[in-house]
N, C-alpha and C. Protein backbone atom coordinates (compact mmCIF):
# COMPACT_ATOMS: atom_id res chain seq x y z
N UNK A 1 14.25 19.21 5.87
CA UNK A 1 13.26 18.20 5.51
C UNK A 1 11.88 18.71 5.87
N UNK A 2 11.08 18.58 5.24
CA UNK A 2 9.72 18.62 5.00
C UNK A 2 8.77 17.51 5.21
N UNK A 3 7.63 17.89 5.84
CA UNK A 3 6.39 16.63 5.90
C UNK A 3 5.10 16.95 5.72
N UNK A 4 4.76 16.35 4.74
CA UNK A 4 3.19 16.83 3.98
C UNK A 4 2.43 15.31 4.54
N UNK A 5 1.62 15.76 5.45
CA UNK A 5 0.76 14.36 6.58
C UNK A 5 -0.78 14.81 5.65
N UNK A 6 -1.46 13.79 5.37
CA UNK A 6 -2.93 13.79 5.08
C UNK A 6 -3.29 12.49 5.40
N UNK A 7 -4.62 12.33 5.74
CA UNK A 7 -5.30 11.35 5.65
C UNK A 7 -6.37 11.08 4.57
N UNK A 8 -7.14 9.43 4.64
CA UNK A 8 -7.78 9.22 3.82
C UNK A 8 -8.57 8.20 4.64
N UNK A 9 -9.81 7.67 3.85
CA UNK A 9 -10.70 6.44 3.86
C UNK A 9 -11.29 5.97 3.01
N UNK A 10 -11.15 4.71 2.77
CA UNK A 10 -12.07 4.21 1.50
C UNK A 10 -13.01 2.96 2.46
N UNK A 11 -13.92 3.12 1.61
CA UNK A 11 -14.82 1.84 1.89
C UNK A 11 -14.72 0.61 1.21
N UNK A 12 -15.33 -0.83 1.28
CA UNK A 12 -15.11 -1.94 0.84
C UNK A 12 -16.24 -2.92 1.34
N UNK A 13 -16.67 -3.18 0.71
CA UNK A 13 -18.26 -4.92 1.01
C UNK A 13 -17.23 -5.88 1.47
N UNK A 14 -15.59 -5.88 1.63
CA UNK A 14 -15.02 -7.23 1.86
C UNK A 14 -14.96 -7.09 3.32
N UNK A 15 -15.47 -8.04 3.99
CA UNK A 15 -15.06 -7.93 5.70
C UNK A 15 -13.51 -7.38 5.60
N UNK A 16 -13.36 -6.68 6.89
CA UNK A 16 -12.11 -6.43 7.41
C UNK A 16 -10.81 -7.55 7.33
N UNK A 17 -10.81 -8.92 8.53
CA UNK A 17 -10.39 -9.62 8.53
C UNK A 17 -10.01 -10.54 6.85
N UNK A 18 -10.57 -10.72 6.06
CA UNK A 18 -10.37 -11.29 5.03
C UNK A 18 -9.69 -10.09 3.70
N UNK A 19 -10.12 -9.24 4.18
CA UNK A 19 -9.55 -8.11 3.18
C UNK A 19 -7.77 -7.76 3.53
N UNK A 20 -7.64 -7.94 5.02
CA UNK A 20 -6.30 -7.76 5.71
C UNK A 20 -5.61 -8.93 5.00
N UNK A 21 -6.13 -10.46 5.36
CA UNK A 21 -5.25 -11.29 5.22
C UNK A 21 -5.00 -11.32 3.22
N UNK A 22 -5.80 -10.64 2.96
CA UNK A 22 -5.35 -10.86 1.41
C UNK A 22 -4.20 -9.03 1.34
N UNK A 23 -4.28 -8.07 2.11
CA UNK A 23 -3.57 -6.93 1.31
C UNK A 23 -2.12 -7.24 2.77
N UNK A 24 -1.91 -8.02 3.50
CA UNK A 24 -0.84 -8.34 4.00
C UNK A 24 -0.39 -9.64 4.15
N UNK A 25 -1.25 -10.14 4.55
CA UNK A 25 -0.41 -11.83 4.71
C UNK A 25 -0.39 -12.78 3.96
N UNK A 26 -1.12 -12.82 2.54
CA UNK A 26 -0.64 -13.23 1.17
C UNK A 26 -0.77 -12.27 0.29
N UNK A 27 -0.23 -11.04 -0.05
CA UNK A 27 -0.13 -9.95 -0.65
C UNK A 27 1.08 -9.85 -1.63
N UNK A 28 2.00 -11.44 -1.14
CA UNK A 28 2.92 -11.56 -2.25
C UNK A 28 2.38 -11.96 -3.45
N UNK A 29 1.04 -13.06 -3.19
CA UNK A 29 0.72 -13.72 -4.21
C UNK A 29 -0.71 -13.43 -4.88
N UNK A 30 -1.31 -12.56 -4.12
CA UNK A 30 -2.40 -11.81 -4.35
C UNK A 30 -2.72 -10.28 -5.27
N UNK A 31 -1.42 -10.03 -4.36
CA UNK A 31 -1.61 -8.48 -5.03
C UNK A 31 -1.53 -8.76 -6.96
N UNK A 32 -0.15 -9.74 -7.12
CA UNK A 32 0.27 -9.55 -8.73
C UNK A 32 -1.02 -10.37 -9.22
N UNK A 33 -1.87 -10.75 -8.92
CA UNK A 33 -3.23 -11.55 -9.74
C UNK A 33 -3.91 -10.30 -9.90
N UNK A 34 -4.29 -9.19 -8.99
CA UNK A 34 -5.25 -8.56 -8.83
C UNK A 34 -4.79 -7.16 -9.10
N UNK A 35 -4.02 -6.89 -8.93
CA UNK A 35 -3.48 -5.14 -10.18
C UNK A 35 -2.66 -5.59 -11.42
N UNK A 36 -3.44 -5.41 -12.31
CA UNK A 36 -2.53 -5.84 -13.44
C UNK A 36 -1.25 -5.42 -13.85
N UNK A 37 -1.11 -4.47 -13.16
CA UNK A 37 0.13 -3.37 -13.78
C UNK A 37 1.07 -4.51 -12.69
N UNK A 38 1.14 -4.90 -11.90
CA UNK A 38 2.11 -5.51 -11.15
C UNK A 38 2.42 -6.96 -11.43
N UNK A 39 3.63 -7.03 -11.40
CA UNK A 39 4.41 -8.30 -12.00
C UNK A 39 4.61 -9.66 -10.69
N UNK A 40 5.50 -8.72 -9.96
CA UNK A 40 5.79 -9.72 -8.84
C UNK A 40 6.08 -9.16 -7.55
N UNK A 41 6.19 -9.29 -6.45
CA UNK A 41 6.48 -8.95 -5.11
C UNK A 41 7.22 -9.84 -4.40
N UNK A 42 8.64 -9.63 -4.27
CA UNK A 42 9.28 -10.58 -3.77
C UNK A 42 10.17 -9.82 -2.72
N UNK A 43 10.87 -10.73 -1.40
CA UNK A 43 11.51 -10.02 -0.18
C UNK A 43 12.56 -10.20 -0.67
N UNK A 44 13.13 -8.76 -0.63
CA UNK A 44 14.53 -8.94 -1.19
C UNK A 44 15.28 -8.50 0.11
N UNK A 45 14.93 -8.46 1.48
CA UNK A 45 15.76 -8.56 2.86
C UNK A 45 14.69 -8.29 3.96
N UNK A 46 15.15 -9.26 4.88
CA UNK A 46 13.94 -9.73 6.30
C UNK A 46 13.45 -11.06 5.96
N UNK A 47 12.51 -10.79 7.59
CA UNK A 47 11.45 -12.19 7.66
C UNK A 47 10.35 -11.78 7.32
N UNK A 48 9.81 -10.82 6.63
CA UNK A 48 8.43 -11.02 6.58
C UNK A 48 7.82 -9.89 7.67
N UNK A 49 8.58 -9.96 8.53
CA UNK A 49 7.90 -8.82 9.52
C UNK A 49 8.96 -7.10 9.79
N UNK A 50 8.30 -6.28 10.83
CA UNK A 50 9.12 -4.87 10.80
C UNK A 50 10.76 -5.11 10.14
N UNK A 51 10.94 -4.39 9.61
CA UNK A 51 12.38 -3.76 8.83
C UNK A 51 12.19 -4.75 7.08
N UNK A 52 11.68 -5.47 7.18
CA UNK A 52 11.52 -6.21 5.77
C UNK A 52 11.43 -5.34 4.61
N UNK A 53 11.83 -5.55 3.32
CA UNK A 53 11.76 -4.85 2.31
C UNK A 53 11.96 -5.85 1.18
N UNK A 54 10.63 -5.26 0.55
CA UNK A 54 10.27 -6.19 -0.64
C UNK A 54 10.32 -4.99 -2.20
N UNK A 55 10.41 -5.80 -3.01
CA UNK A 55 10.48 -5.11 -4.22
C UNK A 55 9.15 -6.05 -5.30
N UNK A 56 8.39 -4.38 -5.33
CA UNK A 56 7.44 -4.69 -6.44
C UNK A 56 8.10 -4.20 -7.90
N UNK A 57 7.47 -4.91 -8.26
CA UNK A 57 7.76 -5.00 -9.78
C UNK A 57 6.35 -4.92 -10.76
N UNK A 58 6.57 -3.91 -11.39
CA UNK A 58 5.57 -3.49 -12.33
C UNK A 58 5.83 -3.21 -13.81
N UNK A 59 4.51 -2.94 -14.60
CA UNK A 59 4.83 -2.44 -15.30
C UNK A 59 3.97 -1.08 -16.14
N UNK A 60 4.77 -0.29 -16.38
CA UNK A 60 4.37 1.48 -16.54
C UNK A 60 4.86 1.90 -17.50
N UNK A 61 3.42 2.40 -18.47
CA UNK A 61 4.24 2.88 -19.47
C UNK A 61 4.59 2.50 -20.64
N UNK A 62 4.82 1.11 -20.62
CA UNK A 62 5.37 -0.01 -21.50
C UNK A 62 6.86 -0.43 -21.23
N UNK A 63 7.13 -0.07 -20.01
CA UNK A 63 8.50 -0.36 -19.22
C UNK A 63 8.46 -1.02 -18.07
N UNK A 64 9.49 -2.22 -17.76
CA UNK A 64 9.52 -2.71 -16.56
C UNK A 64 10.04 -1.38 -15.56
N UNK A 65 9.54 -1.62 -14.29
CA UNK A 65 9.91 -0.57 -13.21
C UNK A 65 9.73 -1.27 -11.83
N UNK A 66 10.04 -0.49 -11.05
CA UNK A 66 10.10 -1.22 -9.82
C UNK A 66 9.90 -0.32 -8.57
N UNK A 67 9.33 -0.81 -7.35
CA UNK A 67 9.26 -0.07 -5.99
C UNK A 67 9.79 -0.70 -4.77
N UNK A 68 10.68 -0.15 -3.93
CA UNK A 68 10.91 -0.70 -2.72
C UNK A 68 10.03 -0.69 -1.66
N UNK A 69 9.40 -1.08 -0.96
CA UNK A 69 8.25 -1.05 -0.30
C UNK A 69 8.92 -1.63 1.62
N UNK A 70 8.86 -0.77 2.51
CA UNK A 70 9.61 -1.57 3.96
C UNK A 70 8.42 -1.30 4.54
N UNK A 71 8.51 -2.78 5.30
CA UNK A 71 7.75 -2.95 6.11
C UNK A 71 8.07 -2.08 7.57
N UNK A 72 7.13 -1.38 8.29
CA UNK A 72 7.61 -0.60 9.23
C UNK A 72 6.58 -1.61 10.44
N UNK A 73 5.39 -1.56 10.29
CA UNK A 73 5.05 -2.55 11.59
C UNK A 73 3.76 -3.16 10.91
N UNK A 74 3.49 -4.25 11.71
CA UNK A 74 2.09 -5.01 11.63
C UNK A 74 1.87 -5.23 12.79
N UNK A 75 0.44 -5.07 12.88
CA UNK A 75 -0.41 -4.81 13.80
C UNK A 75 -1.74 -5.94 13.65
N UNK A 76 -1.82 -7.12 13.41
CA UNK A 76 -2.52 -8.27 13.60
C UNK A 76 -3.82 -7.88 14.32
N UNK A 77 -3.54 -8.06 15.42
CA UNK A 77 -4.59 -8.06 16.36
C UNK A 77 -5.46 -6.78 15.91
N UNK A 78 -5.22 -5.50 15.25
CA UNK A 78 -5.92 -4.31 15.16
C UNK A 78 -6.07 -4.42 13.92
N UNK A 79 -5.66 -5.01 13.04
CA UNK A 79 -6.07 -5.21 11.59
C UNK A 79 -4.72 -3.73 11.26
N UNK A 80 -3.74 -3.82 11.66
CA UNK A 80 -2.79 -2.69 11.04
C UNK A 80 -1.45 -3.08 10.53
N UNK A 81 -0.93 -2.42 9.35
CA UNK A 81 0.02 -2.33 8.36
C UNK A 81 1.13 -1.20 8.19
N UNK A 82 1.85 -1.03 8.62
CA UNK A 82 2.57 0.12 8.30
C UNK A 82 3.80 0.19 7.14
N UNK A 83 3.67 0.71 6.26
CA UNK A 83 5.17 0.53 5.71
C UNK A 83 5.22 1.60 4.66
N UNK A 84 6.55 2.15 4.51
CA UNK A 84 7.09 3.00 3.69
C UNK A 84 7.83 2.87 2.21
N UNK A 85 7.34 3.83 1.56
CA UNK A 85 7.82 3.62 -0.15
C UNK A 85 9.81 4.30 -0.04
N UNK A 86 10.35 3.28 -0.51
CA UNK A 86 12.00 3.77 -0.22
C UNK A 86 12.84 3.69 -1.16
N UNK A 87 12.16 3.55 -2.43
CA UNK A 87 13.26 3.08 -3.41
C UNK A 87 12.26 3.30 -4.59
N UNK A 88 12.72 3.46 -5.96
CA UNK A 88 12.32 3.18 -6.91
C UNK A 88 11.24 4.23 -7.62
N UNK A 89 10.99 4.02 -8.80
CA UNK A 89 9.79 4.89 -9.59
C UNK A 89 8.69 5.69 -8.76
N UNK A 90 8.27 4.70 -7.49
CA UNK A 90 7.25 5.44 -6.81
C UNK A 90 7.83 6.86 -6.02
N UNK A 91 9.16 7.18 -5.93
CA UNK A 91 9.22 7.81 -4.72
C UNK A 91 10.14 8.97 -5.88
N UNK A 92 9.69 10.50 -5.89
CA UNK A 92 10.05 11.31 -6.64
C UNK A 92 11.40 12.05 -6.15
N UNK A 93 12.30 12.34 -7.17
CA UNK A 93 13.85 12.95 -6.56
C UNK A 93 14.12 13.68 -5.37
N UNK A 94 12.72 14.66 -5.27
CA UNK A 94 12.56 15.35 -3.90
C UNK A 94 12.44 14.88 -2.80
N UNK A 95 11.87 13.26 -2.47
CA UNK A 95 11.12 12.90 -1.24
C UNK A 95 12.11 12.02 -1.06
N UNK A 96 12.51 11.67 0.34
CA UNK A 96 12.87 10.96 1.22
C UNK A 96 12.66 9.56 1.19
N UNK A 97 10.98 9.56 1.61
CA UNK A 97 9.63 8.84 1.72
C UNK A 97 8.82 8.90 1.99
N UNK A 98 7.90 7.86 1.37
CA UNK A 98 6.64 8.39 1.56
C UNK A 98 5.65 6.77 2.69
N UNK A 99 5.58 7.49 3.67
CA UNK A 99 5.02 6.25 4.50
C UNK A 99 3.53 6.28 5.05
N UNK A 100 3.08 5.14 4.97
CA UNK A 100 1.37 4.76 5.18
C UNK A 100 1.08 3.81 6.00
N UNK A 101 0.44 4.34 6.90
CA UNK A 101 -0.06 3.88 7.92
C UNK A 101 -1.60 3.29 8.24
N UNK A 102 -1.53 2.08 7.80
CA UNK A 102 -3.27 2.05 7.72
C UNK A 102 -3.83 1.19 8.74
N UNK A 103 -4.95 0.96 8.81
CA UNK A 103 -5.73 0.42 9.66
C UNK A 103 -7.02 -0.10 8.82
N UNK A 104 -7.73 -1.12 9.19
CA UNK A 104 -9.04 -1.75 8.72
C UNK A 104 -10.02 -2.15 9.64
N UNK A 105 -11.19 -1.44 9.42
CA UNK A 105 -12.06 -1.04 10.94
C UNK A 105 -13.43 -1.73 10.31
N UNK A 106 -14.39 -2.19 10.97
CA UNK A 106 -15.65 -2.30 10.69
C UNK A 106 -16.09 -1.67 9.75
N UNK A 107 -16.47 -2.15 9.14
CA UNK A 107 -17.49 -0.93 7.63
C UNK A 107 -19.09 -1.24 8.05
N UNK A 108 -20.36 -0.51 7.23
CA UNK A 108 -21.74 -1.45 7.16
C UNK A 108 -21.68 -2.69 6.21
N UNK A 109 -22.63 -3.27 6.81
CA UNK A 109 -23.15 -4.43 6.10
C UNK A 109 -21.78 -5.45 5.75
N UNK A 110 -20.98 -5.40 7.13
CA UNK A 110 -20.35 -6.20 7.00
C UNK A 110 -18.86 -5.74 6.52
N UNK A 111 -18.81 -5.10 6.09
CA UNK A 111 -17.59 -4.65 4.71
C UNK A 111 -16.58 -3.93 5.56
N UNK A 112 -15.75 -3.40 4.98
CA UNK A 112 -14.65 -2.79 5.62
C UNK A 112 -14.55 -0.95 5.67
N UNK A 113 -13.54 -0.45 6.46
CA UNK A 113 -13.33 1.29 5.96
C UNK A 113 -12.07 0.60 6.26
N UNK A 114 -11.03 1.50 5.16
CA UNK A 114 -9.66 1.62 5.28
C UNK A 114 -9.30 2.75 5.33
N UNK A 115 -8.45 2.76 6.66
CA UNK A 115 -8.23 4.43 7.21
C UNK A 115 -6.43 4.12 6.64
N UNK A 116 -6.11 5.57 6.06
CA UNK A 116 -5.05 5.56 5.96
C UNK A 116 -4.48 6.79 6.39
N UNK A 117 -3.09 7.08 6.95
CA UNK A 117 -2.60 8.12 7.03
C UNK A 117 -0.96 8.54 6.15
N UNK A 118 -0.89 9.21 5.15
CA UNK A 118 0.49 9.30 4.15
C UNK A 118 1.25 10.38 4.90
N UNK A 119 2.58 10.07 5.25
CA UNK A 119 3.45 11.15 5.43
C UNK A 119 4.49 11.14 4.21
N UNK A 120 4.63 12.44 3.69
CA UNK A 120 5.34 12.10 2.53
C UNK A 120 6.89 13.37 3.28
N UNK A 121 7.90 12.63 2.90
CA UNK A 121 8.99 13.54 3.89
C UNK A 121 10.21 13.75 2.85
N UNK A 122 9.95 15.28 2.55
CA UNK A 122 11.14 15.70 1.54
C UNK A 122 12.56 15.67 1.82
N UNK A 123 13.20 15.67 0.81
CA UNK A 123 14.61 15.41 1.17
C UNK A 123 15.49 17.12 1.22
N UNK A 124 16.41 17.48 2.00
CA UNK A 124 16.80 18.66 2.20
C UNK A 124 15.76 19.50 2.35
N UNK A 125 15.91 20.55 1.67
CA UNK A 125 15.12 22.11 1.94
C UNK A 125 13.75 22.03 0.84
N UNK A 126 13.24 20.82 0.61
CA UNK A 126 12.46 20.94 -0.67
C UNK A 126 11.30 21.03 0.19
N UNK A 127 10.25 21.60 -0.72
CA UNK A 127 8.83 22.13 0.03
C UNK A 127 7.83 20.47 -0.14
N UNK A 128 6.74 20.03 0.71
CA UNK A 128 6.26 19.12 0.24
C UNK A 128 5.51 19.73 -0.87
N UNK A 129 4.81 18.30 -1.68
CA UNK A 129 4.25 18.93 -2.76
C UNK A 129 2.71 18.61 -2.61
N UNK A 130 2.27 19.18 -3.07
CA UNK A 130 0.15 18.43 -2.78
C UNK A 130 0.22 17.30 -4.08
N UNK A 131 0.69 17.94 -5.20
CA UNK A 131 0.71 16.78 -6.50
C UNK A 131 0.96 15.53 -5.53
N UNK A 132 2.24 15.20 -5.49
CA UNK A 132 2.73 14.24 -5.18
C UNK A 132 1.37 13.28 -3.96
N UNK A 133 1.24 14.21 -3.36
CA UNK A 133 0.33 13.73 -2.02
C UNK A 133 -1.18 12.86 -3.09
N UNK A 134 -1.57 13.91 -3.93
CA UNK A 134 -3.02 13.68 -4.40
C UNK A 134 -2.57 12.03 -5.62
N UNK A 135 -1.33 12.46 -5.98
CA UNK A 135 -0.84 11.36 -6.50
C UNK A 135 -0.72 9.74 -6.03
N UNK A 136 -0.08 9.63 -4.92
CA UNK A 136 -0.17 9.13 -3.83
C UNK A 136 -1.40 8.37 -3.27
N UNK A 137 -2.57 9.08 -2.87
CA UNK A 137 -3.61 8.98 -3.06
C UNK A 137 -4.69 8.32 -3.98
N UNK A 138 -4.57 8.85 -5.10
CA UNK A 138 -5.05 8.18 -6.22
C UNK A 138 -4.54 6.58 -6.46
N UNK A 139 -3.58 6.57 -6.39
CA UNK A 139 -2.71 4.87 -6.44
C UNK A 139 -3.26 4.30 -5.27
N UNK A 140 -3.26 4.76 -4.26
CA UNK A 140 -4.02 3.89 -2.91
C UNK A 140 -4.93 3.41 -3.24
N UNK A 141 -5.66 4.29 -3.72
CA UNK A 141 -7.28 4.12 -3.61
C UNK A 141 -7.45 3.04 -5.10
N UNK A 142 -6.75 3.16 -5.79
CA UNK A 142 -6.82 2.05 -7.44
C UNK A 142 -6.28 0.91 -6.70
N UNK A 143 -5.29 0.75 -6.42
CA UNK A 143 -5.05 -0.31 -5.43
C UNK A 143 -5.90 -1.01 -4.35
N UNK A 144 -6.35 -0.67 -3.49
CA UNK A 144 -7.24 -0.52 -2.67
C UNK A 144 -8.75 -1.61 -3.26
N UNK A 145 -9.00 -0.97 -4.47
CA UNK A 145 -10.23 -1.24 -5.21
C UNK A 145 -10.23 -2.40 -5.97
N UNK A 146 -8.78 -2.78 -6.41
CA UNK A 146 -8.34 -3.79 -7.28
C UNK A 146 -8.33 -5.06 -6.27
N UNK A 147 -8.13 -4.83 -5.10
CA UNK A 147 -8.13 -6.21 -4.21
C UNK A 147 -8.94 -6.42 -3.76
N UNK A 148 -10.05 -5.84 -3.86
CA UNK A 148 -11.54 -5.90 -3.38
C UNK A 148 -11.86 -6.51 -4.71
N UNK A 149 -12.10 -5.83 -5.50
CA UNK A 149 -12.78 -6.69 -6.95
C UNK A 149 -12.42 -7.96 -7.47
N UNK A 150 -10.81 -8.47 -7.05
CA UNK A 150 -10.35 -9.93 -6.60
C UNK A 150 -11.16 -10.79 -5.54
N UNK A 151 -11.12 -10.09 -4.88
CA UNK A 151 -11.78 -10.77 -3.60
C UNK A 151 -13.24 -11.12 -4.09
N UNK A 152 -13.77 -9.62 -4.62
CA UNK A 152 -15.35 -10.36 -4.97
C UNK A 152 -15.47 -11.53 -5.74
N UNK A 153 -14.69 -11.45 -6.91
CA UNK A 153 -14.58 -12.27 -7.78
C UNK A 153 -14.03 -13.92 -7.73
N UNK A 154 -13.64 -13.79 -6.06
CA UNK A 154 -12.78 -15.19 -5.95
C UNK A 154 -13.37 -14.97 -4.51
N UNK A 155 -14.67 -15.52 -4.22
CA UNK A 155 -15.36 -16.06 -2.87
C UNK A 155 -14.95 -17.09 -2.29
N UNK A 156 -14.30 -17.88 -2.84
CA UNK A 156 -13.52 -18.66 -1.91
C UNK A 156 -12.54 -18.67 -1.53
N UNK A 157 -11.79 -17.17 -1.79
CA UNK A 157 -10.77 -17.20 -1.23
C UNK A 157 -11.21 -16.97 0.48
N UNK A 158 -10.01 -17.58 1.54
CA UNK A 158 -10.14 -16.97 2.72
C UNK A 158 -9.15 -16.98 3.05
């Protein structure tokens, strides 16, 4: 097994605290308003907290598809999220999983930085790949951007 670790940061005008409670603690009902490609997010085993696993549902391509998504920890008090991709379209024949570890820290003028860290962990003797990683990446960050532009767009949410 193999592990290809990178980090990342994006910025955001949405405070920290309000940006968290929309990309974790209503993220069932938030996320599918605000990336269009996504259908639904529902727990298909747990409470809601560490070991939970939910299945997103999208659509790619012009095909329904789907991702397993486990919750690995939340971190409230620090504004932190952890959870790993384990199932489905997102996670390529080679990889294991691919898990993200983020955090949401003070930004300027109010707004947020989202620190993330991806370990992507191959399965047997396979090499990690950078595609996959930069891939990876790219979806964060579209994601990432799509719940901010909700958020701007819906000021009353809190």
């Amino acid at each position: 097994m193999g592990i290809f670790t990178f980090e990342d940061e994006s910025t955001s005008i949405v405070a920290p605290a309000r940006l968290y409670k929309a990309l974790v603690k209503d993220a069932d009902t938030i996320i599918p308003k605000a990336v269009e490609a996504i259908q639904s997010v529902e727990t298909v085993e747990g409470n809601g907290g560490p070991g939970t696993i939910k299945k997103i549902t999208l659509i790619e391509g012009g095909e329904t598809k789907y991702v397993l998504h486990k919750i690995e920890e939340i971190d409230e008090a620090n504004l932190g999220y952890n959870y790993s991709i384990v199932g489905g379209v997102g996670l390529p024949d080679t990889v294991e999983k691919i898990t993200f570890e983020t955090k949401l820290v003070e930004g300027v003028n109010g707004g947020s930085i989202g620190k993330v860290t991806i370990k992507i962990e191959t399965k047997g003797d396979a090499k990690p790949n950078e595609q996959e990683g930069k891939a990876a990446k790219a979806r964060g960050d579209a994601f990432f951007k799509a719940i901010e532009s909700y958020l701007s767009a819906h000021p009353d949410y809190n």
